[in-house]
N, C-alpha and C. Protein backbone atom coordinates (compact mmCIF):
# COMPACT_ATOMS: atom_id res chain seq x y z
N UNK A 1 197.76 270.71 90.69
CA UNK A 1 199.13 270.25 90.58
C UNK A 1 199.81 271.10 89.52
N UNK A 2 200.71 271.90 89.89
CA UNK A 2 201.81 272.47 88.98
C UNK A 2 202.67 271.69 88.16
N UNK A 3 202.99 272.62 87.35
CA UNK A 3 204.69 271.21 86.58
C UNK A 3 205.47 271.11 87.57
N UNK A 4 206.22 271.90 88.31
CA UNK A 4 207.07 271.12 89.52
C UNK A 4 206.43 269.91 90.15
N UNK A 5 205.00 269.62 90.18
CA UNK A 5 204.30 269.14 91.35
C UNK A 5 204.89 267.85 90.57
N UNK A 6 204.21 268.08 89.22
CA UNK A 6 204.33 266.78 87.98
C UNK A 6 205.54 266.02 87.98
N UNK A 7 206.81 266.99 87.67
CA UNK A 7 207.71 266.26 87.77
C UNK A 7 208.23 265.77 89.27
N UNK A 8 207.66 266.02 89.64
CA UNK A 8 208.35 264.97 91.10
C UNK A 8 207.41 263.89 91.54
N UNK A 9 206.50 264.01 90.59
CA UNK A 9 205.79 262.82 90.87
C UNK A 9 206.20 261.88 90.01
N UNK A 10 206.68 262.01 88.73
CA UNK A 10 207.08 261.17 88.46
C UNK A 10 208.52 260.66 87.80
N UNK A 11 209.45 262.15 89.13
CA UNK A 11 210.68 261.14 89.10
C UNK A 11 210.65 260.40 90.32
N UNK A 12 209.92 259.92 91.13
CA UNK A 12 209.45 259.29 92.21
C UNK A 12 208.94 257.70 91.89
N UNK A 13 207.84 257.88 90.22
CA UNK A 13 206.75 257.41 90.41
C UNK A 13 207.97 256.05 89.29
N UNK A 14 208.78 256.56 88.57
CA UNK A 14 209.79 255.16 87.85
C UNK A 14 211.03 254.80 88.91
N UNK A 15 211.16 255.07 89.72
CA UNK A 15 212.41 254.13 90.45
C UNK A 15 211.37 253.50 91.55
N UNK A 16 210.00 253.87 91.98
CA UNK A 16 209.40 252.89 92.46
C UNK A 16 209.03 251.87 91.90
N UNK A 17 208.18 251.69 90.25
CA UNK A 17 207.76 250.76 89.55
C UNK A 17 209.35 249.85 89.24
N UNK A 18 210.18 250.62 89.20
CA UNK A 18 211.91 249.34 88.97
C UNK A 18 212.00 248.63 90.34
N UNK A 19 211.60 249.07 91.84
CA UNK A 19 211.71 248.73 92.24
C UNK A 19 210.92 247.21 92.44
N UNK A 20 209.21 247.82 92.58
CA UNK A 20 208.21 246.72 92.11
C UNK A 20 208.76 245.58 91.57
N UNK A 21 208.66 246.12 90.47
CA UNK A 21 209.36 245.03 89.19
C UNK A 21 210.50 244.04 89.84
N UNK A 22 211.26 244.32 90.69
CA UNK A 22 212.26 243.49 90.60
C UNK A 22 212.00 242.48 92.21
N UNK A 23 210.41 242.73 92.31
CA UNK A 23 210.47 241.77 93.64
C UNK A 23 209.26 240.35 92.78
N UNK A 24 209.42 239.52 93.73
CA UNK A 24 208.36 238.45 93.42
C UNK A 24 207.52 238.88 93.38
N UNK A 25 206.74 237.42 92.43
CA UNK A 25 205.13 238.13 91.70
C UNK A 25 204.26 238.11 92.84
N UNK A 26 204.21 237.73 93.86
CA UNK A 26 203.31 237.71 94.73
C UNK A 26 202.96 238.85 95.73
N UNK A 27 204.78 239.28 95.68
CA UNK A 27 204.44 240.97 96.39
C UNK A 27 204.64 242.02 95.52
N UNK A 28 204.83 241.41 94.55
CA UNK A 28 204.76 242.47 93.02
C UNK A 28 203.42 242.88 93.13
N UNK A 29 202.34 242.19 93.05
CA UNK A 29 201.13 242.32 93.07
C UNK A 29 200.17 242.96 93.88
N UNK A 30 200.85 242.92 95.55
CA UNK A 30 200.36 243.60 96.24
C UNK A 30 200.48 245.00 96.26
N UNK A 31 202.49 245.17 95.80
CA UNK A 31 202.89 246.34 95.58
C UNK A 31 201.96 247.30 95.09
N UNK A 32 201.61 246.55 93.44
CA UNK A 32 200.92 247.11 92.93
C UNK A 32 199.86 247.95 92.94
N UNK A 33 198.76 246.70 93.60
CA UNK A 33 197.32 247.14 94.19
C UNK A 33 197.47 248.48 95.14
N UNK A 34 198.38 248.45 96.05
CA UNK A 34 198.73 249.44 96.87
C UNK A 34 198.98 251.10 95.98
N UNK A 35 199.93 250.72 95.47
CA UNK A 35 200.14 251.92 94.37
C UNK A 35 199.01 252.27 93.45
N UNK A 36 198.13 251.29 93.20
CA UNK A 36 197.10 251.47 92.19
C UNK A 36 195.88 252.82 93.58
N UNK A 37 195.89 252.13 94.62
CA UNK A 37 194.98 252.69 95.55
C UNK A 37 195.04 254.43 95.89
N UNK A 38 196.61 254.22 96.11
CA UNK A 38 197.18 255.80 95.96
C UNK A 38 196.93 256.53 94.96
N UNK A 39 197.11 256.05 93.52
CA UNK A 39 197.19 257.12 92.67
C UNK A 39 195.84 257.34 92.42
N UNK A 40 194.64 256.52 92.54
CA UNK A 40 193.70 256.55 92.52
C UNK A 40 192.74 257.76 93.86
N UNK A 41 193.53 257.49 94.97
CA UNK A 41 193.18 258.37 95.88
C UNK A 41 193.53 259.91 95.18
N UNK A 42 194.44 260.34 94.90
CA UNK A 42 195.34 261.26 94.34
C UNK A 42 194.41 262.27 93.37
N UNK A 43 194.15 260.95 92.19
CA UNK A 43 192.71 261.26 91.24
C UNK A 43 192.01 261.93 91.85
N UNK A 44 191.50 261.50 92.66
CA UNK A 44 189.73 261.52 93.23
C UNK A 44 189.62 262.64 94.00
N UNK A 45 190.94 263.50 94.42
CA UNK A 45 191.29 264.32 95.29
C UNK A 45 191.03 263.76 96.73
N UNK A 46 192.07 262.63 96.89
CA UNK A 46 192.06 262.01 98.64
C UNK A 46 190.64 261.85 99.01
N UNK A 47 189.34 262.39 98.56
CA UNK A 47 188.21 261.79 99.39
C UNK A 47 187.79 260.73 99.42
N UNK A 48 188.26 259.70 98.92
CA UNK A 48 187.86 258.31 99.28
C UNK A 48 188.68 257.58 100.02
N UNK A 49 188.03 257.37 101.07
CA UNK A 49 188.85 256.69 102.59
C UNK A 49 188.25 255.02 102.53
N UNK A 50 189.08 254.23 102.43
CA UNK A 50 188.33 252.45 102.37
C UNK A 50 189.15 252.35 103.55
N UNK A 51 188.49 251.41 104.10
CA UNK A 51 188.64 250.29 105.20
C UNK A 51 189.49 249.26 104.59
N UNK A 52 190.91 249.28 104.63
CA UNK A 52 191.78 248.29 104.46
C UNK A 52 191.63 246.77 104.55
């Protein structure tokens, strides 16, 4: 990942978490987990594929 790569990840990565933030806690949470799964995929370099 380059600095261009960087910054667009995370002018991406704060108007999603405002978005998060401003829904109920119950799909706040899922939001979350979801986003947590991605950036985690991202980490790992995409090779970890789970069964949803």
């Amino acid at each position: 990942m380059n600095g261009d790569d960087k910054q667009d990840v995370d002018d991406a990565l704060v108007p999603r978490l405002k978005l998060i933030e401003d829904q109920p806690l119950a799909t706040r949470a899922e939001a979350y987990a979801q986003m947590h799964d991605e950036l985690r995929d991202v980490l790992e370099g995409g090779d970890v594929h789970r069964n949803a």
